[in-house]
N, C-alpha and C. Protein backbone atom coordinates (compact mmCIF):
# COMPACT_ATOMS: atom_id res chain seq x y z
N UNK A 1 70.90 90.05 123.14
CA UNK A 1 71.24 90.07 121.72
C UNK A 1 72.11 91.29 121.42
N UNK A 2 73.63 91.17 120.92
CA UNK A 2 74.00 92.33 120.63
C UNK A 2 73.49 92.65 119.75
N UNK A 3 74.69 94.60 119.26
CA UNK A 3 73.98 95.12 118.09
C UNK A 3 75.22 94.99 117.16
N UNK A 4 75.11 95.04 115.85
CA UNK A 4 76.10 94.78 115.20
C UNK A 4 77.00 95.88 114.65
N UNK A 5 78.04 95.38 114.64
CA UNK A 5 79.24 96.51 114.61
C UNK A 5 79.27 97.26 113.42
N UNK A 6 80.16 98.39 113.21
CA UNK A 6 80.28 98.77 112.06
C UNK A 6 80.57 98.29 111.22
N UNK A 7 81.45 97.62 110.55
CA UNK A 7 81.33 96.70 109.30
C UNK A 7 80.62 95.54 109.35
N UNK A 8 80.03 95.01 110.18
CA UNK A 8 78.79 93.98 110.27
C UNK A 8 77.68 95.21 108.74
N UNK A 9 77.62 96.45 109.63
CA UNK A 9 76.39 96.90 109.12
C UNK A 9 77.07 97.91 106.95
N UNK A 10 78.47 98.09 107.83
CA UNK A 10 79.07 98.34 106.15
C UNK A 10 78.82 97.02 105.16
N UNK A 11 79.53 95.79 105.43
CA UNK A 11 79.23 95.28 104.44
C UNK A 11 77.49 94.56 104.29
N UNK A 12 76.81 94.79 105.24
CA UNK A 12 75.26 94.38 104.70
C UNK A 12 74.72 95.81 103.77
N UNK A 13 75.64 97.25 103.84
CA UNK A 13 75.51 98.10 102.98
C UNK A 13 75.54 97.76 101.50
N UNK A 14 76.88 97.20 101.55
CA UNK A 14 77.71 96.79 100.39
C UNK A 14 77.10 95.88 99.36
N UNK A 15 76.17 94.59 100.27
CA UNK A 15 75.71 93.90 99.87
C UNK A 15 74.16 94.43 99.11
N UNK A 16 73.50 95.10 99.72
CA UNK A 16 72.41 95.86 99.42
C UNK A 16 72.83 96.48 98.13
N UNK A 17 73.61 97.46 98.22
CA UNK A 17 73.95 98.30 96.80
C UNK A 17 74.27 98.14 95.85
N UNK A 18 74.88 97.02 95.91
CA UNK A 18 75.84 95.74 94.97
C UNK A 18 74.25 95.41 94.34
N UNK A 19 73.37 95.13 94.86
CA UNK A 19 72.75 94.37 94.43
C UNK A 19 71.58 95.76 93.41
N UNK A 20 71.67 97.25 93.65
CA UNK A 20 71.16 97.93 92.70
C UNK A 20 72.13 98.83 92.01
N UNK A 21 73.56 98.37 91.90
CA UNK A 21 74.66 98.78 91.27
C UNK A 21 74.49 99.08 90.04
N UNK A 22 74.83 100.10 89.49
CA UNK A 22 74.82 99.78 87.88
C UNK A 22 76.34 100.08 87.20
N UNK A 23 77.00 98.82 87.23
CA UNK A 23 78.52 99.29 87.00
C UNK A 23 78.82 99.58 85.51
N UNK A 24 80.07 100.45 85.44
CA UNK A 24 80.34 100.98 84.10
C UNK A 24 81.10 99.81 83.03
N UNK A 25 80.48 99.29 82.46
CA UNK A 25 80.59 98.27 81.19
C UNK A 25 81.13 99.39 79.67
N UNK A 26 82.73 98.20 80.08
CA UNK A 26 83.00 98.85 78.27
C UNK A 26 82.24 98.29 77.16
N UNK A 27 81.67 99.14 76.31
CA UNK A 27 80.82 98.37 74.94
C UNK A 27 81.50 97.48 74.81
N UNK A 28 83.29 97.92 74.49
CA UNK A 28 84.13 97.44 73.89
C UNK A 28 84.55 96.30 73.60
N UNK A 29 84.70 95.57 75.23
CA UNK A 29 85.73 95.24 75.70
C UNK A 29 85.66 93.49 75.09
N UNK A 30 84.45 93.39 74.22
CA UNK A 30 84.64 92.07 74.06
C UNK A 30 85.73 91.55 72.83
N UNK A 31 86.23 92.75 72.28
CA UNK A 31 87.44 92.35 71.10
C UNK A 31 88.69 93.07 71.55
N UNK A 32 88.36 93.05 73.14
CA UNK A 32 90.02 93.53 73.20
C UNK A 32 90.86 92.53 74.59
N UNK A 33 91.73 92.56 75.10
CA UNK A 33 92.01 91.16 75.89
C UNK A 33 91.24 91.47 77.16
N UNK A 34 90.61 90.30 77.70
CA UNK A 34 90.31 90.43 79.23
C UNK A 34 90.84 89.78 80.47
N UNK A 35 90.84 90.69 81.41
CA UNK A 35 90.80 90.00 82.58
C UNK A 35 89.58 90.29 83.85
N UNK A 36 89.78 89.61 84.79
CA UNK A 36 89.04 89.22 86.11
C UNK A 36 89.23 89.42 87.26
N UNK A 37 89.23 90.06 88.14
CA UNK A 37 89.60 89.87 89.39
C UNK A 37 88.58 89.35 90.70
N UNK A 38 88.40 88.87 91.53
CA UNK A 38 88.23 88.48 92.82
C UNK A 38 87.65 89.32 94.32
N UNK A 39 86.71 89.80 94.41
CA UNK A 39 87.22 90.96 95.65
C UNK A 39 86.62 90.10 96.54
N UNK A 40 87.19 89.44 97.75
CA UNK A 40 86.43 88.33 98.74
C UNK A 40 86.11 88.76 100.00
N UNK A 41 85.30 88.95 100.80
CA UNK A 41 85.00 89.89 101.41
C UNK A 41 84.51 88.43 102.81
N UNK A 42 85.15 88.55 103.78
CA UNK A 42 85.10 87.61 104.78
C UNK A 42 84.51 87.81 106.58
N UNK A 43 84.02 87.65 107.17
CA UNK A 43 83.64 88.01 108.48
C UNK A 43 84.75 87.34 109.38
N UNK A 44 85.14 88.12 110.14
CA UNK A 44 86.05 87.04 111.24
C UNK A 44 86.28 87.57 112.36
N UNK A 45 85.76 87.52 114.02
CA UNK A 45 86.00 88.14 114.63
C UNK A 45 85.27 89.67 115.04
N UNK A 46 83.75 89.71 114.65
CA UNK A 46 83.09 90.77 114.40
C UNK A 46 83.89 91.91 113.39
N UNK A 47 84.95 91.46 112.47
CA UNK A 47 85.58 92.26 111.46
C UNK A 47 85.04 91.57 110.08
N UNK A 48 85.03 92.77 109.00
CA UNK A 48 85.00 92.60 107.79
C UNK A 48 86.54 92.98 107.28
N UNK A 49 87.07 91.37 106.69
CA UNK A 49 88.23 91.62 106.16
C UNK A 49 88.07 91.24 104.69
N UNK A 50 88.75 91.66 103.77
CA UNK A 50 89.22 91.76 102.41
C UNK A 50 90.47 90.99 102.10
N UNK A 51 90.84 89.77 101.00
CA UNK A 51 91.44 89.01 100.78
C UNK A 51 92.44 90.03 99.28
N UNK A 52 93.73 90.54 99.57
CA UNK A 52 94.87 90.74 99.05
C UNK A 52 96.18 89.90 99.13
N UNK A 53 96.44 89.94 97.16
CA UNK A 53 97.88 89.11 97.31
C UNK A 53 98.79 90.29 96.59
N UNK A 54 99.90 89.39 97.36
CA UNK A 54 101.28 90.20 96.70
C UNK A 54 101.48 89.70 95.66
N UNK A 55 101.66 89.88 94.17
CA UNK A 55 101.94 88.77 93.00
C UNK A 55 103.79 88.97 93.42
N UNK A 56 104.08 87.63 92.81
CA UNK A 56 105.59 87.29 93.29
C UNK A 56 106.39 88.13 91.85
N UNK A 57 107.80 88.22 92.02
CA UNK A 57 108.81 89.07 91.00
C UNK A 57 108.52 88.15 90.27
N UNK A 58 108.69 88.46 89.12
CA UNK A 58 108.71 87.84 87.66
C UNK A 58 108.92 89.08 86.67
N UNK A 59 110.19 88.48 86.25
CA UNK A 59 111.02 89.36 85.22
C UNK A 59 110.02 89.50 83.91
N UNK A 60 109.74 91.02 83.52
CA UNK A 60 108.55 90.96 82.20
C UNK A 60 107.37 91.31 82.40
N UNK A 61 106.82 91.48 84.26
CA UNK A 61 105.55 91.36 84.66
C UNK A 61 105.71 93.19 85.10
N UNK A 62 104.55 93.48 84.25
CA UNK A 62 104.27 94.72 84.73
C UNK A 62 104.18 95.01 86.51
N UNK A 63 102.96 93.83 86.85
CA UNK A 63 102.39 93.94 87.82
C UNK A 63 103.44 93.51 88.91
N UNK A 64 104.59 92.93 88.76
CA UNK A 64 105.51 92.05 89.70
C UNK A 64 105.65 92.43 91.09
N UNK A 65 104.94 91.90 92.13
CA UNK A 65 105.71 92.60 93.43
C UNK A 65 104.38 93.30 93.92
N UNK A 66 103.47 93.67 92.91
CA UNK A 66 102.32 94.73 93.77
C UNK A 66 101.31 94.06 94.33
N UNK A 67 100.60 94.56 95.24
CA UNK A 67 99.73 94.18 95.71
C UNK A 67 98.12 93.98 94.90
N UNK A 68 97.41 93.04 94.77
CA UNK A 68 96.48 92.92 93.73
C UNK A 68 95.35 91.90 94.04
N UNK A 69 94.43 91.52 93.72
CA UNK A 69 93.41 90.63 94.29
C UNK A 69 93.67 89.54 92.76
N UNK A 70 93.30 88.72 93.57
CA UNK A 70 93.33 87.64 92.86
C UNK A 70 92.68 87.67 91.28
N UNK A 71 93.53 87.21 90.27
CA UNK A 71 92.52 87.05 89.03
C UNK A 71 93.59 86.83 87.88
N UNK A 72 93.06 87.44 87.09
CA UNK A 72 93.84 87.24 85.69
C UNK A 72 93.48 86.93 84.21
N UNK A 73 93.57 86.81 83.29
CA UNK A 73 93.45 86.86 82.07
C UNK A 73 92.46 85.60 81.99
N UNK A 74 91.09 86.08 80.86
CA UNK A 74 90.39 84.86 80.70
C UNK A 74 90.75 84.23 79.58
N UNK A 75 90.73 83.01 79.74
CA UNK A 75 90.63 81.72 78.97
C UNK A 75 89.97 82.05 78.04
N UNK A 76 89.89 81.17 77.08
CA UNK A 76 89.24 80.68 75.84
C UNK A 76 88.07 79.53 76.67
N UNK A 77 88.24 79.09 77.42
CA UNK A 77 87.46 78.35 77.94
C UNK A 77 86.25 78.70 79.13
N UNK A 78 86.55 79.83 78.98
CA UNK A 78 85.90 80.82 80.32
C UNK A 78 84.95 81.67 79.70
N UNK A 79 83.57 80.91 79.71
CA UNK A 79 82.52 81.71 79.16
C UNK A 79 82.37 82.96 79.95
N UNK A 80 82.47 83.24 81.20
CA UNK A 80 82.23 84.89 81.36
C UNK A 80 83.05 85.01 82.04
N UNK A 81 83.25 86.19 82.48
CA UNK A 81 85.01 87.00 83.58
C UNK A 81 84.11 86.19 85.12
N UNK A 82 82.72 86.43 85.37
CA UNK A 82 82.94 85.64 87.11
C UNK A 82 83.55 84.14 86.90
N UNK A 83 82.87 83.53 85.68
CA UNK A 83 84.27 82.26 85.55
C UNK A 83 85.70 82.75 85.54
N UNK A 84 86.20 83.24 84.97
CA UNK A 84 87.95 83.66 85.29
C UNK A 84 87.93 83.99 86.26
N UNK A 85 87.52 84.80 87.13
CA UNK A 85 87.34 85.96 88.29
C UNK A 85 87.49 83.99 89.36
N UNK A 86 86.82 83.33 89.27
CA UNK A 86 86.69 82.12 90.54
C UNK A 86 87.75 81.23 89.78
N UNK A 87 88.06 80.79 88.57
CA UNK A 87 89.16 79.92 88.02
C UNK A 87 90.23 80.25 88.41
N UNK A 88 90.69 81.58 87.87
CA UNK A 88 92.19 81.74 88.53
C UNK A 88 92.45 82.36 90.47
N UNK A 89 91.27 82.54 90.80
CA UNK A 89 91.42 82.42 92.04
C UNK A 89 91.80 81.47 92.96
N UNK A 90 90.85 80.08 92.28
CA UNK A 90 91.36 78.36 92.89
C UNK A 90 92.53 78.65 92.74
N UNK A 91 93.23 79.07 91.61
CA UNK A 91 94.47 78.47 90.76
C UNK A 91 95.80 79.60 91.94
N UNK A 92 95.55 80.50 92.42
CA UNK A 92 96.52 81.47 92.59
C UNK A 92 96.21 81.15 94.34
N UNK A 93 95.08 80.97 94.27
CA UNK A 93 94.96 80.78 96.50
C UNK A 93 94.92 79.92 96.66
N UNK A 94 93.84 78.26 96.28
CA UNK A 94 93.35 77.25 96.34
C UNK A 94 92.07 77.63 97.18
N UNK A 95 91.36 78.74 96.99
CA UNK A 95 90.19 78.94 97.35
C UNK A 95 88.74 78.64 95.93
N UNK A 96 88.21 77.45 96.49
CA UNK A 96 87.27 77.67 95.19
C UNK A 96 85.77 77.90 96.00
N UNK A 97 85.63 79.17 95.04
CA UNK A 97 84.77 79.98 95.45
C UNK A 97 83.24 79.57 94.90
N UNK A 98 83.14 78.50 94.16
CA UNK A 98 81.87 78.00 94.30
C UNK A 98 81.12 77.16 95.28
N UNK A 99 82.10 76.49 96.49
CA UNK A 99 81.76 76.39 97.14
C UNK A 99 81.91 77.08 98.33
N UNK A 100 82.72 77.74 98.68
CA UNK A 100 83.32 78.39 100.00
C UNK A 100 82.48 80.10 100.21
N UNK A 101 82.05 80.37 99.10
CA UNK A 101 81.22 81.85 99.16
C UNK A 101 80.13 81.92 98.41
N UNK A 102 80.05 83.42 97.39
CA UNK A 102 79.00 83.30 96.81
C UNK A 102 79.23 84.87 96.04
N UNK A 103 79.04 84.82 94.95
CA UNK A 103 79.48 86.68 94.20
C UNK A 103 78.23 87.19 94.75
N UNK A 104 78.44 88.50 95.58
CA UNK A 104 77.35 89.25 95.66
C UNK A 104 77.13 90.75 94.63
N UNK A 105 77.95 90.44 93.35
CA UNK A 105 77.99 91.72 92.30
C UNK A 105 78.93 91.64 92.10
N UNK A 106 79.18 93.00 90.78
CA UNK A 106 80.48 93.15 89.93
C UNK A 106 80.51 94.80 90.30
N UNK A 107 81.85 95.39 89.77
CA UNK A 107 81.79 96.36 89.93
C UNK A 107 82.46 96.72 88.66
N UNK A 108 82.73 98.07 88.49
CA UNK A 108 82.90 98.57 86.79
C UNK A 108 84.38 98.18 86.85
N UNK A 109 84.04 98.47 85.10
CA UNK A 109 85.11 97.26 84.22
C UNK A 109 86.61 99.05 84.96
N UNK A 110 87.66 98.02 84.54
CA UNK A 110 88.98 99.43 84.26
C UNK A 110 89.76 98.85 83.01
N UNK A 111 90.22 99.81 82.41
CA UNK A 111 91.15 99.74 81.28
C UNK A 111 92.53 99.67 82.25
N UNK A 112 93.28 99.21 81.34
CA UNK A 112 94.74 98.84 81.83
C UNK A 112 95.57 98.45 80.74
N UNK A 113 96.75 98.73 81.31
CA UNK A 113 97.97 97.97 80.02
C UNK A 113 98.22 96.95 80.14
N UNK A 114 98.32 95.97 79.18
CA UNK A 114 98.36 94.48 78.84
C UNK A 114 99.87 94.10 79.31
N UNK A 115 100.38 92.88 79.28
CA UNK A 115 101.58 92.58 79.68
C UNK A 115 102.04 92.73 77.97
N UNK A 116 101.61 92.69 76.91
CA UNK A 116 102.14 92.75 76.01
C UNK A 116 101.15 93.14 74.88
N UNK A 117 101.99 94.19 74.13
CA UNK A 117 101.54 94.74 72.61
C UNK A 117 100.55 96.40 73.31
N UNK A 118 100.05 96.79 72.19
CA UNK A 118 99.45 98.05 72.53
C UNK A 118 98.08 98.14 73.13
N UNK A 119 97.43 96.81 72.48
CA UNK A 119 96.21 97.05 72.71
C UNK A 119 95.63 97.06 74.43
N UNK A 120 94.62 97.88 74.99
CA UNK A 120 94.36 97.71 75.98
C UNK A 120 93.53 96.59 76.76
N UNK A 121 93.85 96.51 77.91
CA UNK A 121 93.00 95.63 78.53
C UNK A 121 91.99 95.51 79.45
N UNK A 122 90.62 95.02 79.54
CA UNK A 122 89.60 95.71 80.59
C UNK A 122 89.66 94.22 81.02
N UNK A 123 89.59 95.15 82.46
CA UNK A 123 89.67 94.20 84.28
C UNK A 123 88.17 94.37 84.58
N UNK A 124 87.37 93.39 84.89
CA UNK A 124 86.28 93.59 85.99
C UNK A 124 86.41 92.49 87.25
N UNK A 125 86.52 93.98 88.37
CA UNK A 125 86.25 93.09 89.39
C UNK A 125 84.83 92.29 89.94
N UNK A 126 85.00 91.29 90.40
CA UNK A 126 83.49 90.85 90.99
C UNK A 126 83.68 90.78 92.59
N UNK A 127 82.51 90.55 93.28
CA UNK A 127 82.98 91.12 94.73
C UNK A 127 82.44 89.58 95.04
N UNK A 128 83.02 88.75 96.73
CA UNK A 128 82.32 87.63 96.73
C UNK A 128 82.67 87.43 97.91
N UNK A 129 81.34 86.98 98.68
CA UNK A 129 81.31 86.90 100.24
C UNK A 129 81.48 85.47 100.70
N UNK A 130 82.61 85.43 101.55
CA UNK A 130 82.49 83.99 101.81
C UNK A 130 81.52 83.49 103.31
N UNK A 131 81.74 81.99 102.63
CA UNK A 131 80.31 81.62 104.31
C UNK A 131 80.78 80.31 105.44
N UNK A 132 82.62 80.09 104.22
CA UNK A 132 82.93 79.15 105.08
C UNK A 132 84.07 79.73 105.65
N UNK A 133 84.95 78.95 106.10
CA UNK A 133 86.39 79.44 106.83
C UNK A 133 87.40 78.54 105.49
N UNK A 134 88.43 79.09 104.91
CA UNK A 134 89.04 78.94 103.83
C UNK A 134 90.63 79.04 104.37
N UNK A 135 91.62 77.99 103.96
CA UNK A 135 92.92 78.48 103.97
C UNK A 135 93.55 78.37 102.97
N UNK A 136 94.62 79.19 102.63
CA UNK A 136 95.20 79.83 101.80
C UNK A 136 96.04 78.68 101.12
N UNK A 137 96.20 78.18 100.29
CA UNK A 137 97.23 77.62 99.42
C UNK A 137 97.92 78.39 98.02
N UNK A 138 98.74 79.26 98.39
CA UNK A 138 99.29 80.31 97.40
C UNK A 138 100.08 79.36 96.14
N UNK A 139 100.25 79.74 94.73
CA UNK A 139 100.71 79.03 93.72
C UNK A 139 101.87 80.02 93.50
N UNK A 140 103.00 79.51 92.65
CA UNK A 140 104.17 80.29 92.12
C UNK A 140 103.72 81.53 91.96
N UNK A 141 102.66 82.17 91.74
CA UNK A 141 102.41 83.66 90.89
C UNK A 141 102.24 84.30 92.28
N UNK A 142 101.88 83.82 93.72
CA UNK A 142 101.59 84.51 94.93
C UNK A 142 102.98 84.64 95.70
N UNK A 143 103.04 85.66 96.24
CA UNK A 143 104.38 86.15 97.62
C UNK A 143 103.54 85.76 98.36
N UNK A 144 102.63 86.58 98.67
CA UNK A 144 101.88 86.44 100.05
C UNK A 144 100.47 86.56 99.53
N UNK A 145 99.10 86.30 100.84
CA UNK A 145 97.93 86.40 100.75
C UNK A 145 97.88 87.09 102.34
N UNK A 146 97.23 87.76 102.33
CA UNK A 146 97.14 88.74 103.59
C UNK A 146 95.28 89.02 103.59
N UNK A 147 94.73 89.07 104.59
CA UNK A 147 93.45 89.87 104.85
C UNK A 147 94.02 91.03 105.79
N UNK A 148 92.71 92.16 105.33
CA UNK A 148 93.22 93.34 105.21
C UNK A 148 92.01 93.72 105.87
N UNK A 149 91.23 94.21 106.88
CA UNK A 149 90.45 94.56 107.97
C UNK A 149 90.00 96.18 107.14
N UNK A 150 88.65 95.70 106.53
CA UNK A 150 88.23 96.86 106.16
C UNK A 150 87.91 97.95 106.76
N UNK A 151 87.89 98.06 108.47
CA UNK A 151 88.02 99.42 109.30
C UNK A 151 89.51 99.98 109.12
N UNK A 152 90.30 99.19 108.19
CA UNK A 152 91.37 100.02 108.12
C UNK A 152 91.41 100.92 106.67
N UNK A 153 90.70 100.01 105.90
CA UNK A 153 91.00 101.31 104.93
C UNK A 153 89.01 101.72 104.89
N UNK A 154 88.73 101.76 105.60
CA UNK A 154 87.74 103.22 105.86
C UNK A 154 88.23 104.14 106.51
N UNK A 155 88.99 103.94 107.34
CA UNK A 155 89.78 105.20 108.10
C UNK A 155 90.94 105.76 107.52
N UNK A 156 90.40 107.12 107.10
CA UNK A 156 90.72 108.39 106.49
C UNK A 156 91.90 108.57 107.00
N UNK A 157 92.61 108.39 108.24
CA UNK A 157 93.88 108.60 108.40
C UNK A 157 95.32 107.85 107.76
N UNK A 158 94.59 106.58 107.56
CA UNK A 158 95.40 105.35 106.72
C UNK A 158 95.88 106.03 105.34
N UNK A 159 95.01 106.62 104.95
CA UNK A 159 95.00 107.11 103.16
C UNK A 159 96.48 107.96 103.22
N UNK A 160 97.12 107.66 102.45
CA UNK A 160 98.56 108.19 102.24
C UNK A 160 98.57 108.80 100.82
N UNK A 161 99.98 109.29 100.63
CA UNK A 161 100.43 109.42 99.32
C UNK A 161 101.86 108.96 98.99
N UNK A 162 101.79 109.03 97.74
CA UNK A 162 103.36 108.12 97.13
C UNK A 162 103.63 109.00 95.35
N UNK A 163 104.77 109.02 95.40
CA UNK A 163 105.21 109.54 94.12
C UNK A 163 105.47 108.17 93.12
N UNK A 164 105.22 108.58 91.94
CA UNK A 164 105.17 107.75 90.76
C UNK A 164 105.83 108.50 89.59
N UNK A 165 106.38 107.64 89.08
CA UNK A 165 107.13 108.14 87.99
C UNK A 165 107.73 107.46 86.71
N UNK A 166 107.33 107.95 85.78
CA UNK A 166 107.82 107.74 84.10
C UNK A 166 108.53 108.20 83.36
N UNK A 167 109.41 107.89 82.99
CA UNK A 167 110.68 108.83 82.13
C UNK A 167 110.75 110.03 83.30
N UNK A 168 110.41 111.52 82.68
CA UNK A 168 110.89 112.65 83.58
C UNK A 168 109.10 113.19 83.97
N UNK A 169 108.49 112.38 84.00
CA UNK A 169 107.02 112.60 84.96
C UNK A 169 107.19 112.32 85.88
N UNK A 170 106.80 112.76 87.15
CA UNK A 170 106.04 112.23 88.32
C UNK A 170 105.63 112.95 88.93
N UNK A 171 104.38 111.81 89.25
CA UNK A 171 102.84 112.49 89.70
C UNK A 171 102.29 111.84 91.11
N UNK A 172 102.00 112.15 92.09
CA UNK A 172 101.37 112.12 93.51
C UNK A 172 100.15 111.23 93.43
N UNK A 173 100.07 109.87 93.46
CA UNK A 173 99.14 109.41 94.01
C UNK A 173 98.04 109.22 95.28
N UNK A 174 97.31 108.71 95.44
CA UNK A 174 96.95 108.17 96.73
C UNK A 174 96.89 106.44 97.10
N UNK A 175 97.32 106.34 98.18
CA UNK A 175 97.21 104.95 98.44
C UNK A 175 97.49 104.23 99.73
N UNK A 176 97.46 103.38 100.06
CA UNK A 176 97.41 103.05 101.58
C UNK A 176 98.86 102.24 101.44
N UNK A 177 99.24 101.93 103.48
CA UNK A 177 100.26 101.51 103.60
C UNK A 177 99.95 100.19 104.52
N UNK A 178 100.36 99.00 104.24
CA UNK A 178 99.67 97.94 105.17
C UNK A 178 100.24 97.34 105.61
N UNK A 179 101.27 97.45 106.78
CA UNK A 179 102.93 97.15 106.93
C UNK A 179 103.77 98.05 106.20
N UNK A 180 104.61 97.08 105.39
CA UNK A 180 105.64 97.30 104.47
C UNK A 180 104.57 97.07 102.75
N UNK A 181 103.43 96.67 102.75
CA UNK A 181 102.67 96.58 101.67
C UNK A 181 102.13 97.71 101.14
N UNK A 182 102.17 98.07 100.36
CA UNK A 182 101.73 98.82 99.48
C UNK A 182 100.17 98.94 98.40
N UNK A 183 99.20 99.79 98.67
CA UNK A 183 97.88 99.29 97.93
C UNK A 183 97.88 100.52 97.05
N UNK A 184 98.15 100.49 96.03
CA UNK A 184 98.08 101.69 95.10
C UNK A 184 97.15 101.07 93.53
N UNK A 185 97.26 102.29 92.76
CA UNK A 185 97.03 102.00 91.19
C UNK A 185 95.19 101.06 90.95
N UNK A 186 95.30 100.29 89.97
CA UNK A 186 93.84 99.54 89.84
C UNK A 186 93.23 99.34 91.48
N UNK A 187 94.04 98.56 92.03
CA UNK A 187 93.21 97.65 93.14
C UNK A 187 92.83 98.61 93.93
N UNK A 188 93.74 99.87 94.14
CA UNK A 188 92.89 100.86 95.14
C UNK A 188 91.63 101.69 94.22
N UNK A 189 91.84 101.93 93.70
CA UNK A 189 90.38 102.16 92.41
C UNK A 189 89.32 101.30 92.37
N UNK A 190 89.27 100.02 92.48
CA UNK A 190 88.36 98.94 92.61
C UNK A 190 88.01 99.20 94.15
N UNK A 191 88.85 98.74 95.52
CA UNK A 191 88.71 99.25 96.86
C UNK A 191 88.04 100.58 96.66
N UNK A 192 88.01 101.78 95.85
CA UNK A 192 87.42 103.14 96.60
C UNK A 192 85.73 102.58 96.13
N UNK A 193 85.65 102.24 94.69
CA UNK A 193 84.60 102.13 93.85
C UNK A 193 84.02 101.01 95.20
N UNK A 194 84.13 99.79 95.67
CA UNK A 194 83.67 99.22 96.92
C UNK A 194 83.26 100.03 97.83
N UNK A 195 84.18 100.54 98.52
CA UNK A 195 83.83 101.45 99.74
C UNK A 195 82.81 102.46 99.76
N UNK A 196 83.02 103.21 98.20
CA UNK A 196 81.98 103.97 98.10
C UNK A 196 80.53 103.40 98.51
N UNK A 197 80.30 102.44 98.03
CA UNK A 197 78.32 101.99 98.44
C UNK A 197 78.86 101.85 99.78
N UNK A 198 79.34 102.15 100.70
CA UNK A 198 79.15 102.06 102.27
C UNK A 198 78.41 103.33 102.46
């Protein structure tokens, strides 16, 4: 009988902590716009990999081009964000996650800027383990869908930096490099807030 590898035993961490998490909930956020995101967390190969998309250019889109987990703005028809969080996931991968996995937790909400007007917008990610083998059917809003081998961004050497900039600001982030891909801003904030319960 082997013994199980390091992310065998990270994400049964993940899963454990997730489950006495107490994530940071805006009072707020129910009169201001929402969205959802996706974090899918997969076994393959004695690896724990993580499901990232590139959203495709679109002229107007804040987000255009970056790297981001699946999700997006809830419906009127979407009684809670893990409904948006699995709706626009079918809709953007063709993964439907009520049957193919299972949410093992949420993690805290983030504020963000809306694609339009002032008011702000809170993202919660939900995290969700899958139990089958899934392939990718990307929609107009996806470039790419990539899994991303979570021994890579636990290792401290991966962690980079990148300059950012606004009018005559710029300020030094942190963020990883995955190829030619880029993981910066929310989604690496959601990724640290994950990694952390390891």
């Amino acid at each position: 009988m082997r013994g199980k590898t390091v992310e065998e035993v990270a994400l049964q961490h993940i899963i454990e902590r997730l489950g006495k998490f107490k994530p940071r909930q805006r009072w707020w956020r129910r009169w201001v716009k929402r969205s959802a995101v996706a974090i899918i967390l997969r076994e393959l190969n004695d690896q724990i990999e993580v499901l990232m998309i590139k959203r495709a250019d679109r002229e107007g889109d804040p987000w255009s081009g970056h790297m981001a987990f699946p999700g997006g703005r809830m419906d009127r028809g979407d009684i809670t964000g893990l409904r948006t969080a699995m709706r626009e996931t079918e809709e953007e991968t063709g993964i439907y996650l009520e049957k193919a996995g299972h949410c093992i937790g949420r993690l805290s909400d983030i504020v963000s800027r809306p694609h339009s007007g002032r008011q702000p917008m809170v993202v919660t990610p939900y995290a969700f383990r899958l139990h089958t083998a899934v392939s990718i059917e990307a929609n107009h809003e996806v470039a790419e869908a990539v899994w991303i081998p979570l021994s890579f961004l636990m290792d401290p050497k991966e962690r980079q930096t990148m300059e950012w900039g606004s009018g005559k600001l710029t300020i030094t982030l942190p963020c990883y490099f995955f190829g030619k891909r880029r993981i910066w801003g929310m989604s690496l904030k959601m990724l640290d807030e994950l990694l952390s319960l390891v």
